[in-house]
Each structure stands twice: as C-alpha cells, then as structure tokens.
N, C-alpha and C. Protein backbone atom coordinates (compact mmCIF):
# COMPACT_ATOMS: atom_id res chain seq x y z
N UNK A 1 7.12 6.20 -118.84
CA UNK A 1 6.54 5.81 -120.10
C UNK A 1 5.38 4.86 -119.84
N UNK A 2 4.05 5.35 -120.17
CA UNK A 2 3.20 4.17 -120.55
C UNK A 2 3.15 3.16 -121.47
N UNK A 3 3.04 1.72 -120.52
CA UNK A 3 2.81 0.64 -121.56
C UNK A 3 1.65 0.17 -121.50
N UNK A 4 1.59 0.25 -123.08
CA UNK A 4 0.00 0.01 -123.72
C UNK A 4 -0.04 -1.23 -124.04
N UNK A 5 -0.81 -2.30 -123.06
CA UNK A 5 -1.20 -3.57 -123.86
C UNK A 5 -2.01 -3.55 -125.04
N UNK A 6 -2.01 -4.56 -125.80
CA UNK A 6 -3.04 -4.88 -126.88
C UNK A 6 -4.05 -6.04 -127.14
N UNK A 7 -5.08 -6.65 -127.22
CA UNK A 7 -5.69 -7.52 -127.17
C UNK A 7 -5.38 -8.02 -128.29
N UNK A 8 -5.00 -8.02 -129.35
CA UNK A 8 -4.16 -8.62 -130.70
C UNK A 8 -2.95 -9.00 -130.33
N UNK A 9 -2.70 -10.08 -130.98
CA UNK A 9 -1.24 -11.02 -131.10
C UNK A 9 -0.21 -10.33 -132.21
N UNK A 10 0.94 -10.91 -132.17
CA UNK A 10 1.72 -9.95 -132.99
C UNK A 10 1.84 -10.58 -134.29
N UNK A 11 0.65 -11.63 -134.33
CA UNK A 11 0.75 -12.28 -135.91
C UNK A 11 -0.16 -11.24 -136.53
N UNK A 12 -1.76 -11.02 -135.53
CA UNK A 12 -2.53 -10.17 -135.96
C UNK A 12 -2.06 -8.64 -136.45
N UNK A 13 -1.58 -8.27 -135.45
CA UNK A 13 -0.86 -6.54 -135.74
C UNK A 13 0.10 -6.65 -137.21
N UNK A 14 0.89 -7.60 -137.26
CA UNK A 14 1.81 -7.97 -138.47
C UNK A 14 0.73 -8.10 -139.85
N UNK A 15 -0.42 -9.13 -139.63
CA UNK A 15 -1.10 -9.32 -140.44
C UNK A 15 -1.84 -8.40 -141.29
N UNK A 16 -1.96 -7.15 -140.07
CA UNK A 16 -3.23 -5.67 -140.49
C UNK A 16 -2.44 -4.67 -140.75
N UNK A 17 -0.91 -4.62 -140.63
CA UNK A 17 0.17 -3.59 -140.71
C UNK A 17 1.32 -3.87 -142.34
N UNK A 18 1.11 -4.79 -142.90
CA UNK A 18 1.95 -5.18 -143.59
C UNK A 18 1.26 -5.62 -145.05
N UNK A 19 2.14 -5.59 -146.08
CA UNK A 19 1.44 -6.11 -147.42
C UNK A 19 1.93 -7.53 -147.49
N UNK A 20 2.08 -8.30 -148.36
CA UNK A 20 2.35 -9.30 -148.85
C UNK A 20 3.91 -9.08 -149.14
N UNK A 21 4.31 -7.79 -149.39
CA UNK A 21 5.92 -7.67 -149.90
C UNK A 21 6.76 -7.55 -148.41
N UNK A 22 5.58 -7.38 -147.53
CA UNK A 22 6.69 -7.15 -145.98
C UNK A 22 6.51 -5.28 -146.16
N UNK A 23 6.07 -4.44 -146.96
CA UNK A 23 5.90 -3.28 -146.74
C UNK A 23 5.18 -2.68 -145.46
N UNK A 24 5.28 -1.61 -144.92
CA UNK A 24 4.21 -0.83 -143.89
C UNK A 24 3.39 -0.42 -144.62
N UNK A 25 2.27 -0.47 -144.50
CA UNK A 25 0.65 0.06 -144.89
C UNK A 25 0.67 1.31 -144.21
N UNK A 26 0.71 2.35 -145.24
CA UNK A 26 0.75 3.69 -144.04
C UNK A 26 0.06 4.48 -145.08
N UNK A 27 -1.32 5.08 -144.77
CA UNK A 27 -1.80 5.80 -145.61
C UNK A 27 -3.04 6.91 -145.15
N UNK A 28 -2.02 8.09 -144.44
CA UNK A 28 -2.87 8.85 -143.75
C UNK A 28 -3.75 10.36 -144.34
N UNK A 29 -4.11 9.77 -145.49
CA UNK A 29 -4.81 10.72 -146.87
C UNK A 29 -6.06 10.51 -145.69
N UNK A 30 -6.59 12.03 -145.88
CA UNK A 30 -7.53 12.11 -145.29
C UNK A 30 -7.83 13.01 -144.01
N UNK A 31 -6.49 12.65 -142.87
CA UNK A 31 -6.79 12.41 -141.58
C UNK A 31 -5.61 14.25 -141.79
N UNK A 32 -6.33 15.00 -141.02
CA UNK A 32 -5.64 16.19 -140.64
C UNK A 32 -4.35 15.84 -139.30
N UNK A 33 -3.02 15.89 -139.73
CA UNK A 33 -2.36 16.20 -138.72
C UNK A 33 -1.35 14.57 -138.61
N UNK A 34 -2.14 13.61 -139.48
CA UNK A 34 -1.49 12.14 -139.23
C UNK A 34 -0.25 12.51 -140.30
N UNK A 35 0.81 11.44 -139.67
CA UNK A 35 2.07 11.09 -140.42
C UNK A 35 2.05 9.51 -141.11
N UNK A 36 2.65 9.52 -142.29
CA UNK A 36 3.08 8.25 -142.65
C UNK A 36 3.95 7.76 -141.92
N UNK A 37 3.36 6.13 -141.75
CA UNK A 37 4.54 5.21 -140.96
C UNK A 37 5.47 4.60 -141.82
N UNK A 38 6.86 4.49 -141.55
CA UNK A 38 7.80 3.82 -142.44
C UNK A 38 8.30 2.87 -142.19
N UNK A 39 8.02 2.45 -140.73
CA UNK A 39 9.06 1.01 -139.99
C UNK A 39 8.21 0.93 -138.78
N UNK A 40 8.20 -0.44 -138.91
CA UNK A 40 7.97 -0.87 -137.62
C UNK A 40 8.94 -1.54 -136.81
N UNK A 41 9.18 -1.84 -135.42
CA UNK A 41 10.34 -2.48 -135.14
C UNK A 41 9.81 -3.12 -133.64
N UNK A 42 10.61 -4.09 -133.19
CA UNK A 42 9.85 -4.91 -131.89
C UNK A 42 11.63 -4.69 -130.76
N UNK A 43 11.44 -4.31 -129.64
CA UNK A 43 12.82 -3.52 -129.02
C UNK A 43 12.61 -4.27 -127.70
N UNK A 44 13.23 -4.18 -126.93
CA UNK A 44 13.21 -3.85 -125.25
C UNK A 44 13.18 -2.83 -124.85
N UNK A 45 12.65 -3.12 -123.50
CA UNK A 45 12.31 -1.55 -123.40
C UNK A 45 14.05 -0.70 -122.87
N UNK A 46 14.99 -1.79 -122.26
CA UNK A 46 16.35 -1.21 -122.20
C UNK A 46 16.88 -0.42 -123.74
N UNK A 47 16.35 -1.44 -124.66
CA UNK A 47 17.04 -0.63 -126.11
C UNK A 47 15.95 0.44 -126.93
N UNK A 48 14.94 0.61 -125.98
CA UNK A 48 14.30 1.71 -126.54
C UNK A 48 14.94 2.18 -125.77
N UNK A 49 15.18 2.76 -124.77
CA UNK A 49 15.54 3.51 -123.62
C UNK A 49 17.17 4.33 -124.13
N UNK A 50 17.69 3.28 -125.18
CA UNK A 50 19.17 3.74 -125.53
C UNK A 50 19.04 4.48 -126.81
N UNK A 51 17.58 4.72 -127.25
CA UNK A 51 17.67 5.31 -128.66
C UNK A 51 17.83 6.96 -128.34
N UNK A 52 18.72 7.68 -128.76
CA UNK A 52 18.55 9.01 -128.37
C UNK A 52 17.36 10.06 -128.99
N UNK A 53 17.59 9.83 -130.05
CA UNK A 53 16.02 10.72 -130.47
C UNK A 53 15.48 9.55 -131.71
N UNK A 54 14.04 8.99 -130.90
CA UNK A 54 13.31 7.86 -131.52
C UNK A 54 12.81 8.70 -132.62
N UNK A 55 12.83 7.64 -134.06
CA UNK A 55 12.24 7.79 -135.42
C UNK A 55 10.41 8.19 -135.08
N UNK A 56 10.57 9.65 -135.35
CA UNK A 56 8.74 10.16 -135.72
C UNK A 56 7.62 8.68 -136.44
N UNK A 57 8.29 8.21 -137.68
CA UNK A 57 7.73 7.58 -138.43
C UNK A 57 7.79 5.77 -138.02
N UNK A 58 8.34 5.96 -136.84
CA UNK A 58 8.66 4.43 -136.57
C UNK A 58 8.00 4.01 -135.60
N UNK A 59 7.34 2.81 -136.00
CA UNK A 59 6.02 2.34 -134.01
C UNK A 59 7.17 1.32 -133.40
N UNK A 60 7.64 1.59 -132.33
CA UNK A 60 8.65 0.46 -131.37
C UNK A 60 7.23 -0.15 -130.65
N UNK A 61 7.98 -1.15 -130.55
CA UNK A 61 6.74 -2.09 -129.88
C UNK A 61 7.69 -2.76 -128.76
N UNK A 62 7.58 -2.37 -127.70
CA UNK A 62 8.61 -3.08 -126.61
C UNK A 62 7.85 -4.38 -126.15
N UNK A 63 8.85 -5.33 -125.96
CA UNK A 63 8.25 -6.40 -125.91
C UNK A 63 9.54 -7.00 -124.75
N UNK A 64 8.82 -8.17 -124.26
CA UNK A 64 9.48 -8.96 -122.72
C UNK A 64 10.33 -9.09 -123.37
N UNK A 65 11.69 -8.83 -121.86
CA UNK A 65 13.34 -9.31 -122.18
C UNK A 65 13.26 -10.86 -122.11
C-alpha cells in the first residue's frame, strides 16, 4: 500500500472537508465517474489492515501508532 503524505495539517483537511454541522462536503455533480464521500475516518494502518472490505465512500487516513 502506498502512503501518501500531505502538505496540509489535519486541522486544514478537516477545515476544507467539513461544514459547520461536522457534515462531509461531497459533491461530485459534474465530474464523470466520481463518487460521493460519506465518512471520513483517521485509523492505523494495523486497523486499516483488519477492515475486510473497506467502505467505497469512506477516505481512511492512516495516521502514526
């Protein structure tokens, strides 16, 4: 599995991903082939590793044990 760093902090990503209600901003009108996102979630990479078939609509963000 590749891990993708990010030059954004996870206040920033939270900040550009989220409404004011704590909702996901997911709005892929437009884009041929994109899915709406429904959850975001922050894991290890051991408990990504234990998910058997990961949520299409969900971004895991593995982060240090």
């Amino acid at each position: 599995m590749t891990n993708y760093n990010s030059a954004f902090t996870g206040a920033q990503i939270d900040a550009a991903l989220t409404k004011a209600d704590g909702a996901v901003q997911s709005d892929p009108t437009g884009v041929t082939g994109a899915d709406t996102v429904t959850n975001i979630i922050t894991l290890t990479q051991a408990e990504y590793d234990a998910i058997v078939t990961p949520n299409s609509t969900t971004i895991y963000m593995i982060t240090a044990t």
